[in-house]
PDB file of N, CA and C in Angstrom:
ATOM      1  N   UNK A   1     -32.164  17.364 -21.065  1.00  0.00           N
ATOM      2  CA  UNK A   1     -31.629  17.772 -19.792  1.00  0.00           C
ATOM      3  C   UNK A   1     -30.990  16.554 -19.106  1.00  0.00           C
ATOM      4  N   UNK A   2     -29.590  16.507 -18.293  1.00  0.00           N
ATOM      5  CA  UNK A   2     -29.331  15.723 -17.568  1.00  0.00           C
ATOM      6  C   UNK A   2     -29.931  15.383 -16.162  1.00  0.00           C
ATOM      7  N   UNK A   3     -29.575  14.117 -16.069  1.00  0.00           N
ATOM      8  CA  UNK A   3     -30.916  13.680 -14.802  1.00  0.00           C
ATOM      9  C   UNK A   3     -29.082  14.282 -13.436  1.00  0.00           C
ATOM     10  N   UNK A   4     -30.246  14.526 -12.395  1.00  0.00           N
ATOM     11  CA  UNK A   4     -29.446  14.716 -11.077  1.00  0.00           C
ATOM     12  C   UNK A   4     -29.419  13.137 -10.509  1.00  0.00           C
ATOM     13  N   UNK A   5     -27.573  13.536  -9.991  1.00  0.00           N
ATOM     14  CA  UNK A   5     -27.719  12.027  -9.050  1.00  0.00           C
ATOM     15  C   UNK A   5     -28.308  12.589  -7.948  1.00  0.00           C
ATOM     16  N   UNK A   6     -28.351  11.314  -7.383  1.00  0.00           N
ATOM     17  CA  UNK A   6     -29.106  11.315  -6.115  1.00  0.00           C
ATOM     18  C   UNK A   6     -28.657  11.389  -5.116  1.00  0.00           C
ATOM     19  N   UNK A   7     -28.782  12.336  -4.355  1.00  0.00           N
ATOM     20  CA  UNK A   7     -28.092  12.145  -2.867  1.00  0.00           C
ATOM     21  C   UNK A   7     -27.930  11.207  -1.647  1.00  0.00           C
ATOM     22  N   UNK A   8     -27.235  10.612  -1.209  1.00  0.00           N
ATOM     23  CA  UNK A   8     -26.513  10.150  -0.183  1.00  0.00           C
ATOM     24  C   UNK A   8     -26.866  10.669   0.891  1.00  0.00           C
ATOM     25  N   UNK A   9     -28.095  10.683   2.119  1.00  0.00           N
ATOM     26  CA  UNK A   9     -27.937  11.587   2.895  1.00  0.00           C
ATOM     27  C   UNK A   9     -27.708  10.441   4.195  1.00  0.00           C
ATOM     28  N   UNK A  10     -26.823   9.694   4.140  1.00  0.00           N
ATOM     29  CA  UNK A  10     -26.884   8.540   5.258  1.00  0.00           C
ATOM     30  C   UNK A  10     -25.415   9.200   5.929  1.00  0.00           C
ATOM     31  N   UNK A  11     -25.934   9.511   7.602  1.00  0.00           N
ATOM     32  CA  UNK A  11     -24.486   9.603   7.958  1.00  0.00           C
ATOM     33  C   UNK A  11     -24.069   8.192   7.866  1.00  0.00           C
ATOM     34  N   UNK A  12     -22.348   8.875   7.718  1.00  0.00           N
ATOM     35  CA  UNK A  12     -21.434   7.684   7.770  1.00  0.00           C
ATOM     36  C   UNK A  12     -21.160   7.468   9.296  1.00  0.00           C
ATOM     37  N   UNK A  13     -20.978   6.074   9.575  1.00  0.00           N
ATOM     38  CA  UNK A  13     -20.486   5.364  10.899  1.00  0.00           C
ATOM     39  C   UNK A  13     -18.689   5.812  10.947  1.00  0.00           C
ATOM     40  N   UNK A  14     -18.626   5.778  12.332  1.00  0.00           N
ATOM     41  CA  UNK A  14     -16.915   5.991  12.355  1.00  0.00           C
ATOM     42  C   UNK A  14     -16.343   5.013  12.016  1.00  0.00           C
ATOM     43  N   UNK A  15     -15.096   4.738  11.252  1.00  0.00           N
ATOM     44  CA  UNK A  15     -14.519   3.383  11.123  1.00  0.00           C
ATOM     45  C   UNK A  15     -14.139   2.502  12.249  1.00  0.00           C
ATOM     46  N   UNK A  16     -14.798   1.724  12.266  1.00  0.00           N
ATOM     47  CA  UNK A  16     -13.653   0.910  13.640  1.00  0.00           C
ATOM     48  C   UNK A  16     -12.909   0.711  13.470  1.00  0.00           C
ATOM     49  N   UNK A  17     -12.048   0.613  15.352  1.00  0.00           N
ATOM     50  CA  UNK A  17     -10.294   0.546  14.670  1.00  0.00           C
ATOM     51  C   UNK A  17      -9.741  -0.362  14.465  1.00  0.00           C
ATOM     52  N   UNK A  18      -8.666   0.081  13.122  1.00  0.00           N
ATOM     53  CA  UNK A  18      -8.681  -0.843  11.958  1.00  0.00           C
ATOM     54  C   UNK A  18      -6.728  -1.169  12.676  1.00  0.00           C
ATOM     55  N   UNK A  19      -6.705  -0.653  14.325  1.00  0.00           N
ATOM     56  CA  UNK A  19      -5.793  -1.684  14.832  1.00  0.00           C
ATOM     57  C   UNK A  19      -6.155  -2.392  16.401  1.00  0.00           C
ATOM     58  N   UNK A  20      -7.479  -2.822  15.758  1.00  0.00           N
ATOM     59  CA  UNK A  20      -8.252  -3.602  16.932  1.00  0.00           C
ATOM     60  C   UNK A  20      -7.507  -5.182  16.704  1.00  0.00           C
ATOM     61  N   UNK A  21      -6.515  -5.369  16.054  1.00  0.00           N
ATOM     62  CA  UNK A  21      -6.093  -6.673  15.853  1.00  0.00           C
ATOM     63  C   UNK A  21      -4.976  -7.098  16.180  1.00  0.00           C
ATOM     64  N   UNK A  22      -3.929  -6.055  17.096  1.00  0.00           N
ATOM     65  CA  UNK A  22      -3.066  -5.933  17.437  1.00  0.00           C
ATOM     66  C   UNK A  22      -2.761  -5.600  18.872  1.00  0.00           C
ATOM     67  N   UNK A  23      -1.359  -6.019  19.595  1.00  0.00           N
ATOM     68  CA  UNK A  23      -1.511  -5.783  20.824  1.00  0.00           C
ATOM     69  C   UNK A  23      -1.528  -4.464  21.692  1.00  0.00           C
ATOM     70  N   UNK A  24      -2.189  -4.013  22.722  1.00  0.00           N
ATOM     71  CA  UNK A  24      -2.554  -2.817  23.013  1.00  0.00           C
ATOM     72  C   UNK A  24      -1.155  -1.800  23.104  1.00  0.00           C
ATOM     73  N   UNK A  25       0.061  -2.040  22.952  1.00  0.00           N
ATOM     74  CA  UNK A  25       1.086  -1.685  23.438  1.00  0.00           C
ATOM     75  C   UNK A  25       1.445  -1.062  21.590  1.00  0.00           C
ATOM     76  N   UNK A  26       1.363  -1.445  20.772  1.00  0.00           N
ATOM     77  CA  UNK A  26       1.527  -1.449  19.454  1.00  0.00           C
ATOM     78  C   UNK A  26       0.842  -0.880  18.957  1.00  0.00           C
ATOM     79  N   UNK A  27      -0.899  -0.716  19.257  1.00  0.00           N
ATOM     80  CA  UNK A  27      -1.848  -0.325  18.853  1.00  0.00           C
ATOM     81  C   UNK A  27      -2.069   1.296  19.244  1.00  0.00           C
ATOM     82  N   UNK A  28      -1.162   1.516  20.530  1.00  0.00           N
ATOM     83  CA  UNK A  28      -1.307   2.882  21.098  1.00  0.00           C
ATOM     84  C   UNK A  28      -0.472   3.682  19.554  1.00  0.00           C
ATOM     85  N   UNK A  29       1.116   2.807  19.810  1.00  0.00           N
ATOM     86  CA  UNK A  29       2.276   3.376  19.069  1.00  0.00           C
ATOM     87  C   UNK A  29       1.424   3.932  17.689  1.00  0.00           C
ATOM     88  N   UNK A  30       0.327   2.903  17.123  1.00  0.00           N
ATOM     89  CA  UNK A  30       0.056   3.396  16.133  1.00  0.00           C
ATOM     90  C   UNK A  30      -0.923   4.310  16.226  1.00  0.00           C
ATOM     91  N   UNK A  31      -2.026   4.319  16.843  1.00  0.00           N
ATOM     92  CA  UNK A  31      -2.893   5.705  17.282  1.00  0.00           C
ATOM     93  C   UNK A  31      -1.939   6.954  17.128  1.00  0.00           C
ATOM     94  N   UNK A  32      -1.095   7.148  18.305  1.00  0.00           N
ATOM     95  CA  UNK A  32      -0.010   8.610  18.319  1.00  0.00           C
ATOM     96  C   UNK A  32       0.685   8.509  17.056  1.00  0.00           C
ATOM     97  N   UNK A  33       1.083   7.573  15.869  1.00  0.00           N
ATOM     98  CA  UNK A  33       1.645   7.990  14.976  1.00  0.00           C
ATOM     99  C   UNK A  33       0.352   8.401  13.972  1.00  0.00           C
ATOM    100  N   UNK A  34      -0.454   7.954  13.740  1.00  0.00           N
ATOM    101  CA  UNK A  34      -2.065   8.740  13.380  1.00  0.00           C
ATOM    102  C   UNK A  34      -2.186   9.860  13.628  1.00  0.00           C
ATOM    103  N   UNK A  35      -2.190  10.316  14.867  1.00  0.00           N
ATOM    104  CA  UNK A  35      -2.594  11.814  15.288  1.00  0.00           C
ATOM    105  C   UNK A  35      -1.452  12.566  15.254  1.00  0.00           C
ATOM    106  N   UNK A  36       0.132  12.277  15.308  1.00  0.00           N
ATOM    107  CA  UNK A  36       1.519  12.763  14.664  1.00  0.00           C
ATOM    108  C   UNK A  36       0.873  13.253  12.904  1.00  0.00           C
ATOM    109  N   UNK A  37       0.424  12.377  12.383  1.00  0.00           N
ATOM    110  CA  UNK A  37       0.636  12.658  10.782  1.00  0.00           C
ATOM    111  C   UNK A  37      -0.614  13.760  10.826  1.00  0.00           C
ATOM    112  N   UNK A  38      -2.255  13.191  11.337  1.00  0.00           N
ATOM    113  CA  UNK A  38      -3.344  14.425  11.031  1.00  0.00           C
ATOM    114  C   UNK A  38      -2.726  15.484  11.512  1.00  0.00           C
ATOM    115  N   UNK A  39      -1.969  15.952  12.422  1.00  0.00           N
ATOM    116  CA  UNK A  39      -1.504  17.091  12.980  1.00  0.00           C
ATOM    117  C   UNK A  39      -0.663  17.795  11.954  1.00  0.00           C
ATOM    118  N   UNK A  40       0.616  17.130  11.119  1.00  0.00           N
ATOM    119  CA  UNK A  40       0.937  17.555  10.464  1.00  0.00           C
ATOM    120  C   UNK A  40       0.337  17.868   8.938  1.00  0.00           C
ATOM    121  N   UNK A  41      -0.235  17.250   8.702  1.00  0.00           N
ATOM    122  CA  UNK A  41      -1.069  17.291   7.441  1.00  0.00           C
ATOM    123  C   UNK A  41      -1.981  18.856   7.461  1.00  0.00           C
ATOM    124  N   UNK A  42      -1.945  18.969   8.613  1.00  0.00           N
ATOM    125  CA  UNK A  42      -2.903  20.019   9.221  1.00  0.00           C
ATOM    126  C   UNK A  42      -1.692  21.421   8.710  1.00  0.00           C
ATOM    127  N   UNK A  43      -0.507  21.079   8.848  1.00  0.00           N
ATOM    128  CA  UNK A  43       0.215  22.404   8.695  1.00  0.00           C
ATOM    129  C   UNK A  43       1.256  22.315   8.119  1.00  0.00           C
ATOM    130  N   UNK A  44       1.027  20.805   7.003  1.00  0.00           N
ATOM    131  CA  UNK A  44       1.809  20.785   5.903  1.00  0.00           C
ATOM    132  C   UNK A  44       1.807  22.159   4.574  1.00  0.00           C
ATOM    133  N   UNK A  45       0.505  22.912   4.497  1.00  0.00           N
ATOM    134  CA  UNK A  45       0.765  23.670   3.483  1.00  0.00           C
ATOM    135  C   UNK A  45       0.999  24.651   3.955  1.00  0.00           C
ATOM    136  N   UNK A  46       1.040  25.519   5.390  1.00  0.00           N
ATOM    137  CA  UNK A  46       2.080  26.037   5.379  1.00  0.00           C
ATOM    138  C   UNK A  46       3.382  26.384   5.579  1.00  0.00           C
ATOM    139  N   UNK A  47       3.646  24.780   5.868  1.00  0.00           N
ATOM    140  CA  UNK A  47       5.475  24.344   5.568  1.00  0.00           C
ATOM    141  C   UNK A  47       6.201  24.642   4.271  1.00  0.00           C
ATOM    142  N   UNK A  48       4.896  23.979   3.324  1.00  0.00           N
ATOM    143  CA  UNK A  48       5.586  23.837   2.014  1.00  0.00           C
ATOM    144  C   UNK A  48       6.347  25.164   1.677  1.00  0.00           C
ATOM    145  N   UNK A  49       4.861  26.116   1.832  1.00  0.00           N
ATOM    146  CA  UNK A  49       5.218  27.398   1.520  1.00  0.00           C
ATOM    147  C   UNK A  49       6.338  27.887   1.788  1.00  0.00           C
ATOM    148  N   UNK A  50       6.354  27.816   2.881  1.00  0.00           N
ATOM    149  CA  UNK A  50       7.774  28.303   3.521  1.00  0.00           C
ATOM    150  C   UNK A  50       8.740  27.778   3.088  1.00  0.00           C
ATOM    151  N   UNK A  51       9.286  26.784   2.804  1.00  0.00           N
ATOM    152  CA  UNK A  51      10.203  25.829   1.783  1.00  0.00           C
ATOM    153  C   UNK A  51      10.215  26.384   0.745  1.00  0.00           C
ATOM    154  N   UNK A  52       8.913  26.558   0.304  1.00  0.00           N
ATOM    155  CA  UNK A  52       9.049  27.359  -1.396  1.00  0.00           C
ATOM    156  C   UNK A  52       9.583  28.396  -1.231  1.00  0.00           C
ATOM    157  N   UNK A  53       9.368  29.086  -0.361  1.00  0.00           N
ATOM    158  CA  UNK A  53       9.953  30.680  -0.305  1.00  0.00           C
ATOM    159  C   UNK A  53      11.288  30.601   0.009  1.00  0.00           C
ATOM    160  N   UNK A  54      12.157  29.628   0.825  1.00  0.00           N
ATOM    161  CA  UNK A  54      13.685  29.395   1.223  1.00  0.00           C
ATOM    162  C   UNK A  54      14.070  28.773  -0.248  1.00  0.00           C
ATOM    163  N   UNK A  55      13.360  28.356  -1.045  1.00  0.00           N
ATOM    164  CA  UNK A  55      14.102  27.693  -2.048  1.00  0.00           C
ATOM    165  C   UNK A  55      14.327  28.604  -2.956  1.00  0.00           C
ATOM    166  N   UNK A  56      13.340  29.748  -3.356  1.00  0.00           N
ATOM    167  CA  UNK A  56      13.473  30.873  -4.298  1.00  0.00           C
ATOM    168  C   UNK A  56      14.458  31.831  -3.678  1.00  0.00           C
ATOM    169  N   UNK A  57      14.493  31.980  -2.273  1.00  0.00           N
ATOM    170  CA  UNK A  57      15.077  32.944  -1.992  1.00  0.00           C
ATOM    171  C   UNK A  57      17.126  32.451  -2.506  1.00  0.00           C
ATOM    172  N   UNK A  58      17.197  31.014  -2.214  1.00  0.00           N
ATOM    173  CA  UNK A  58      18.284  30.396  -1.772  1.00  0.00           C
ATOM    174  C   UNK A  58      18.765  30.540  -4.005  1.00  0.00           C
ATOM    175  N   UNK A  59      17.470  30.689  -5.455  1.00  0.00           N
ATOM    176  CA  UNK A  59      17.816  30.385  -6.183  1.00  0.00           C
ATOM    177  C   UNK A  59      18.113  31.773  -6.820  1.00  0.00           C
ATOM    178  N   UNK A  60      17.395  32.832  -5.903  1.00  0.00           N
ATOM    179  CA  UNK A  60      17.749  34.003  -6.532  1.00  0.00           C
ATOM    180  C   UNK A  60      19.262  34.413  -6.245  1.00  0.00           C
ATOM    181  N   UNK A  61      19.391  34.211  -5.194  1.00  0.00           N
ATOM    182  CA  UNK A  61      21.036  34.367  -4.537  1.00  0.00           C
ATOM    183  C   UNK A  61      22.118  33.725  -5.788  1.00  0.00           C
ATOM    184  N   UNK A  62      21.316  32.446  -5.849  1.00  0.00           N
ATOM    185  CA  UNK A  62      22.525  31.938  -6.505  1.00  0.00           C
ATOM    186  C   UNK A  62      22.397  32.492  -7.898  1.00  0.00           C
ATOM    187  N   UNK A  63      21.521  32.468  -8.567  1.00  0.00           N
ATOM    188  CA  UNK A  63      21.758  33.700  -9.715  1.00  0.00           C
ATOM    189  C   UNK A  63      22.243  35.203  -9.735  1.00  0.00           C
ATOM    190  N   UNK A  64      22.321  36.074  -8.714  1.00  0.00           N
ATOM    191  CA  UNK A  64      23.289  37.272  -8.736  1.00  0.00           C
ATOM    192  C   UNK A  64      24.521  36.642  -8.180  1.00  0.00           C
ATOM    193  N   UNK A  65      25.095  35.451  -8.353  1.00  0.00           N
ATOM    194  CA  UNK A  65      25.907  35.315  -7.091  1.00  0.00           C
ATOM    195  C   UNK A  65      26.518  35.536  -6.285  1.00  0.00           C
ATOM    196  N   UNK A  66      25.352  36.057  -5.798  1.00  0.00           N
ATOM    197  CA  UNK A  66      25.472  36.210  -4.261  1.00  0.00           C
ATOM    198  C   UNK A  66      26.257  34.376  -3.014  1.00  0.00           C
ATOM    199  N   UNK A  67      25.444  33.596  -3.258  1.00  0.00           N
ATOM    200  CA  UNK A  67      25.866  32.099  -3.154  1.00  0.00           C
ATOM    201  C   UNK A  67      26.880  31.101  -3.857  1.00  0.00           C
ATOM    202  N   UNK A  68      27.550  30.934  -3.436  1.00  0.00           N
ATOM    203  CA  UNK A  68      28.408  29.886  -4.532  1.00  0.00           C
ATOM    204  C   UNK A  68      27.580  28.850  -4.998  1.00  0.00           C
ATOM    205  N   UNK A  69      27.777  28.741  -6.132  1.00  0.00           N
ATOM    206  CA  UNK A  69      26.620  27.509  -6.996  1.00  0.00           C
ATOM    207  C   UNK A  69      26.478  25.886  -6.000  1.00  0.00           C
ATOM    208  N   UNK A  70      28.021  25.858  -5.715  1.00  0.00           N
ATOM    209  CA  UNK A  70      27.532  24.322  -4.848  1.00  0.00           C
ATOM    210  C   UNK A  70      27.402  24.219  -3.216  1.00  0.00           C
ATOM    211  N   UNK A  71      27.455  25.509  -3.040  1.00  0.00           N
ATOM    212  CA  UNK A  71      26.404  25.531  -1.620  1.00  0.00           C
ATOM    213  C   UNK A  71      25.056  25.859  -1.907  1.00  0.00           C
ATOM    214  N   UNK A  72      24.643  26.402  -3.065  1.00  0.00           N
ATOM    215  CA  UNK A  72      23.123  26.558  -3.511  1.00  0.00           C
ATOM    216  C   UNK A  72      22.776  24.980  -3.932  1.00  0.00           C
ATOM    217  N   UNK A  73      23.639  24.427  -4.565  1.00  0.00           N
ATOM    218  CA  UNK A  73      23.087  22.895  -4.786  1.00  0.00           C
ATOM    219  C   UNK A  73      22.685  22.355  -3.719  1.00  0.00           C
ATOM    220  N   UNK A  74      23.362  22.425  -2.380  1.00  0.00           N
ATOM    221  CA  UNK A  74      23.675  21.193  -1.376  1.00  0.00           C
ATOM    222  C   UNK A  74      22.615  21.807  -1.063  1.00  0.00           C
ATOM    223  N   UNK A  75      21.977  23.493  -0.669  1.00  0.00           N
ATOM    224  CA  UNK A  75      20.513  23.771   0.030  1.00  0.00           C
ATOM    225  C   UNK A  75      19.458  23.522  -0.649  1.00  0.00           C
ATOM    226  N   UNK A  76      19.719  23.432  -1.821  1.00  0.00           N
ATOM    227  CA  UNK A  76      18.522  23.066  -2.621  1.00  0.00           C
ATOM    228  C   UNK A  76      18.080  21.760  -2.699  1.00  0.00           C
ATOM    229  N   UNK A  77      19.392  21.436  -3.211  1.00  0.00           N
ATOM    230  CA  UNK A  77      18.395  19.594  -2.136  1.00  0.00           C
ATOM    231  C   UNK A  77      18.190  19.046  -1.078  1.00  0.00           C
ATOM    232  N   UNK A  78      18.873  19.839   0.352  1.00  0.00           N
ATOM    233  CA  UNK A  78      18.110  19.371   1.084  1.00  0.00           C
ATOM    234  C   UNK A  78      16.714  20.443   1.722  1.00  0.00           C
ATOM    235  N   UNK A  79      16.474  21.088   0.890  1.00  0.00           N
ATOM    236  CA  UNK A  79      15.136  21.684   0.893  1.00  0.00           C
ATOM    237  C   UNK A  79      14.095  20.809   0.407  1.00  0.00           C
ATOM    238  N   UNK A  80      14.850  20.022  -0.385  1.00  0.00           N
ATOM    239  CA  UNK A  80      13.899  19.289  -1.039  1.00  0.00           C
ATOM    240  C   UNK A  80      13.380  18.240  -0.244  1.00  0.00           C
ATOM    241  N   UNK A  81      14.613  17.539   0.419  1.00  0.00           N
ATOM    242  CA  UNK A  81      14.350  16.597   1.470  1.00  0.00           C
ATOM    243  C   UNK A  81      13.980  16.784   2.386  1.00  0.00           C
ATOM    244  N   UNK A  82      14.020  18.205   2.919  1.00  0.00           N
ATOM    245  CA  UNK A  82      12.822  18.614   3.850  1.00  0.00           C
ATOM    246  C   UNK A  82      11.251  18.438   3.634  1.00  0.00           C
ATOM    247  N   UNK A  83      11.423  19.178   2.231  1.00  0.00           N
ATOM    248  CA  UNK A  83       9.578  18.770   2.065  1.00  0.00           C
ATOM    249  C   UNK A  83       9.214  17.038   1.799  1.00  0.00           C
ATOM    250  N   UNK A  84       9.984  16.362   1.679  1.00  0.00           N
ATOM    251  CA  UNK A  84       9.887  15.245   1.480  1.00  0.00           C
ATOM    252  C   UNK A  84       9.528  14.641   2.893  1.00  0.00           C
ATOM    253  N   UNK A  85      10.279  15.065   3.240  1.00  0.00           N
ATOM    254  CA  UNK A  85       9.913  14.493   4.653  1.00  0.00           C
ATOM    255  C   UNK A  85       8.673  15.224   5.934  1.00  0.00           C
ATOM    256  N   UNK A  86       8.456  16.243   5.112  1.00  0.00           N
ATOM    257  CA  UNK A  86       7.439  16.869   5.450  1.00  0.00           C
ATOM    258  C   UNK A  86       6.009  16.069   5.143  1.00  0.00           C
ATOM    259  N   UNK A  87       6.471  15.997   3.878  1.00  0.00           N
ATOM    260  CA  UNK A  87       4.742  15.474   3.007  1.00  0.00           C
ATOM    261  C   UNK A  87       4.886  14.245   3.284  1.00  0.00           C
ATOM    262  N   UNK A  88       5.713  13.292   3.590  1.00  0.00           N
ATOM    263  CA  UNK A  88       6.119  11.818   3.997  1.00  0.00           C
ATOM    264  C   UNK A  88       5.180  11.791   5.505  1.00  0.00           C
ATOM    265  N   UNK A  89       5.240  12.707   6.181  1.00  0.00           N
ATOM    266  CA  UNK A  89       4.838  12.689   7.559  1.00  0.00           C
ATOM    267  C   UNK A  89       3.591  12.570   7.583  1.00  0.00           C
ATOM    268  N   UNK A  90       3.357  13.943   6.283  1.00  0.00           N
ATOM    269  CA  UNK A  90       1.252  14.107   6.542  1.00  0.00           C
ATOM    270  C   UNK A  90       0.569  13.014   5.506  1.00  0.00           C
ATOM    271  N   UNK A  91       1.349  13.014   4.941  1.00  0.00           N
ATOM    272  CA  UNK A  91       0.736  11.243   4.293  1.00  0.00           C
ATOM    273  C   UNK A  91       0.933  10.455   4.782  1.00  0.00           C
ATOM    274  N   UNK A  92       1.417   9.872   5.857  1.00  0.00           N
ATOM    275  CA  UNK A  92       1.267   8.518   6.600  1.00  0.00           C
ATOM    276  C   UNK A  92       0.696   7.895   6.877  1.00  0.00           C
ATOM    277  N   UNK A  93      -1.248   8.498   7.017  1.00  0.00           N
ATOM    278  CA  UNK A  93      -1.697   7.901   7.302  1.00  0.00           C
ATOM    279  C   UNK A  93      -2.883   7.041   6.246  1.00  0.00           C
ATOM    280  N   UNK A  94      -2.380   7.668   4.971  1.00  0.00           N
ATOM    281  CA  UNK A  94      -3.170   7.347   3.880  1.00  0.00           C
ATOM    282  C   UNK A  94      -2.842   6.343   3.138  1.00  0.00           C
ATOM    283  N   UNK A  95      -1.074   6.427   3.339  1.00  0.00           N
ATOM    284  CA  UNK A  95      -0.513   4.983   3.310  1.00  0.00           C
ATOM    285  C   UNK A  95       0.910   4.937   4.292  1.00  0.00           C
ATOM    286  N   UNK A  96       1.013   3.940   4.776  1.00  0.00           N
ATOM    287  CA  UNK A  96       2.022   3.539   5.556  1.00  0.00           C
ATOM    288  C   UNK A  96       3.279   3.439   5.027  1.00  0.00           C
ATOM    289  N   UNK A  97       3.129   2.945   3.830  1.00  0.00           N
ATOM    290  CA  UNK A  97       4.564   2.426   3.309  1.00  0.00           C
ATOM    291  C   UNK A  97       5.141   3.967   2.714  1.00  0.00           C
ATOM    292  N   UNK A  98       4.017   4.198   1.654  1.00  0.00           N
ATOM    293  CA  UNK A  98       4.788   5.486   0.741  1.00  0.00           C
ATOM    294  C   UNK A  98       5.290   6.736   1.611  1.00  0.00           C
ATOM    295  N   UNK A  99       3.998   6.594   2.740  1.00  0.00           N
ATOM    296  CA  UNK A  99       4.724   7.596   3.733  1.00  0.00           C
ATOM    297  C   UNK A  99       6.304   7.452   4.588  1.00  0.00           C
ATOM    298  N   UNK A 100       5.989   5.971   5.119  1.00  0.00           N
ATOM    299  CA  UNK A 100       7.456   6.004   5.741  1.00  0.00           C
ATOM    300  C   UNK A 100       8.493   5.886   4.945  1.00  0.00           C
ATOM    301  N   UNK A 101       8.086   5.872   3.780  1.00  0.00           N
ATOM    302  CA  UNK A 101       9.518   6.177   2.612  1.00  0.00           C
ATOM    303  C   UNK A 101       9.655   7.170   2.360  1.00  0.00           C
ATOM    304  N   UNK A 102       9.252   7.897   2.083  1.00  0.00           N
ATOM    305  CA  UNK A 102       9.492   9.487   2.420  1.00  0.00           C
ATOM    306  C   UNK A 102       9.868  10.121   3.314  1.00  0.00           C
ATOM    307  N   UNK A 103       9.127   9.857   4.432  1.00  0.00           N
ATOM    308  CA  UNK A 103       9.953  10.433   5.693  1.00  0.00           C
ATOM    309  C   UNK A 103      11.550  10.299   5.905  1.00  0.00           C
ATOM    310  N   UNK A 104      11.641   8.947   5.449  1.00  0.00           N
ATOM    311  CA  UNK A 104      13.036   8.084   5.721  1.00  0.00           C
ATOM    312  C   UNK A 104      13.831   8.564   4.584  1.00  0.00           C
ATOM    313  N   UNK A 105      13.614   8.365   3.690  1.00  0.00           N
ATOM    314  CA  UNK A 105      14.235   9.454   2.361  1.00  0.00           C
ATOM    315  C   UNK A 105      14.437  10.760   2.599  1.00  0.00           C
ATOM    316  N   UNK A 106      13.554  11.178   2.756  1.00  0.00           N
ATOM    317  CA  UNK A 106      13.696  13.087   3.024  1.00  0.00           C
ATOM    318  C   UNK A 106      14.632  13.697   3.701  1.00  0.00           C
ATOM    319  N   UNK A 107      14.524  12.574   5.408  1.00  0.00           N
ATOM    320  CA  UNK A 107      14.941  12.939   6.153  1.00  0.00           C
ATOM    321  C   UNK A 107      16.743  12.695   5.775  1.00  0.00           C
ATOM    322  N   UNK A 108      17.145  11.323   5.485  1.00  0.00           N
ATOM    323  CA  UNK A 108      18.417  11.156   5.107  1.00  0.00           C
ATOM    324  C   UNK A 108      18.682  12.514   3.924  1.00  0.00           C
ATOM    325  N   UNK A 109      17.964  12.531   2.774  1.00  0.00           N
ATOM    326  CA  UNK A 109      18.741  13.679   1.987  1.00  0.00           C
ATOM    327  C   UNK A 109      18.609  14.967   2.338  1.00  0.00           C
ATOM    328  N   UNK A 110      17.975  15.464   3.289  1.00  0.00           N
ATOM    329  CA  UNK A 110      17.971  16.690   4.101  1.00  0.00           C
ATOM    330  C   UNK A 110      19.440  16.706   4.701  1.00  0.00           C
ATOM    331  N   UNK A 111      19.805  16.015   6.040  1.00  0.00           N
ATOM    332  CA  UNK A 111      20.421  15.401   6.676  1.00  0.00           C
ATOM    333  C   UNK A 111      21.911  15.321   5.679  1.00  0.00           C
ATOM    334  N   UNK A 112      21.855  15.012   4.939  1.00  0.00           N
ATOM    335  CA  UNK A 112      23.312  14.403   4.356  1.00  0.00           C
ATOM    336  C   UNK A 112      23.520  15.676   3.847  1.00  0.00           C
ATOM    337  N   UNK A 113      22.591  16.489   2.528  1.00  0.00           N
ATOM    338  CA  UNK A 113      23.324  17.642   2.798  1.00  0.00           C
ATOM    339  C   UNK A 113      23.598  18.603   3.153  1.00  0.00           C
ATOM    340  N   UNK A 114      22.891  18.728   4.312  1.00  0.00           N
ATOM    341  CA  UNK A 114      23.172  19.920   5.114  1.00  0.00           C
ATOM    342  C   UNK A 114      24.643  19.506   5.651  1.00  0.00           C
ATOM    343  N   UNK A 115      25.010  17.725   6.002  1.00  0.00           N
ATOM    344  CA  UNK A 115      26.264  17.738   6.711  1.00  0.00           C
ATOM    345  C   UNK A 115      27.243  17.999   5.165  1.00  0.00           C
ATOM    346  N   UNK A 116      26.932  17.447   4.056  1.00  0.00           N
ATOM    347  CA  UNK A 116      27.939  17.817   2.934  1.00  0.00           C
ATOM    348  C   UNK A 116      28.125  19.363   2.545  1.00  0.00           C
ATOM    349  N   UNK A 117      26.974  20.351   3.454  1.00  0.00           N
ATOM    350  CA  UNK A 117      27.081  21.705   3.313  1.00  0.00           C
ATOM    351  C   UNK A 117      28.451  22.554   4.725  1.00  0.00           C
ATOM    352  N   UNK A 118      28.647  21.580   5.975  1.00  0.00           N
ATOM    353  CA  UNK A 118      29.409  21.771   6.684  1.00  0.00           C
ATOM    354  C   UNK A 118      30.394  21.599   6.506  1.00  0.00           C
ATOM    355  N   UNK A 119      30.680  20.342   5.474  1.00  0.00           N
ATOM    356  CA  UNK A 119      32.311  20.029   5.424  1.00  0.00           C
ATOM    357  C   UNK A 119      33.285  21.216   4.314  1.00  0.00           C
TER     358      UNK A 119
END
């Protein structure tokens, strides 16, 4: 028979804050961008969804074509860069960098082609 691990029953302490090292003016900025990302993280999956469902809807079109193929391209990637910048947001706080590259990515290829979908 395998042995059971052992349980852990110690509450955990809250982390202290880990921008107690910075000036209070900076330290707020980063608190509200903390509670910006848990908020979204909170209603990232049912963004995605919804993305998933504009993206099928946007791929079925373009297979009866119903859509011209390169306005289905230009929505399809910036659907993509929507969720990118979606999941860029609710990961921010797990990492800083990968998140604000995403956001910043997403948001530009969202952004670019929706305007390359206007011209």
């Amino acid at each position: 028979m395998s042995k059971q691990k052992k349980r852990n029953n110690k509450k955990k302490e809250p982390a202290a804050n880990p921008y107690a090292h910075i000036n209070p003016r900076r330290q707020k900025l980063h608190l509200m961008a903390d509670d910006i990302s848990y908020k979204f993280s909170k209603m990232s999956p049912k963004i995605n969804r919804v993305l998933l469902a504009v993206f099928a809807v946007v791929v079925v079109l373009m297979l009866v074509k119903v859509l011209p193929s390169q306005t289905a391209r230009y929505l399809i990637i910036a659907i993509l860069g929507a969720a990118f910048a979606i999941n860029g947001i609710s990961g921010y706080r797990q990492s800083k960098w990968a998140g604000f590259f995403l956001m910043v990515f997403g948001t530009l290829l969202c952004l670019g082609n929706l305007f390359m979908l206007g011209q």
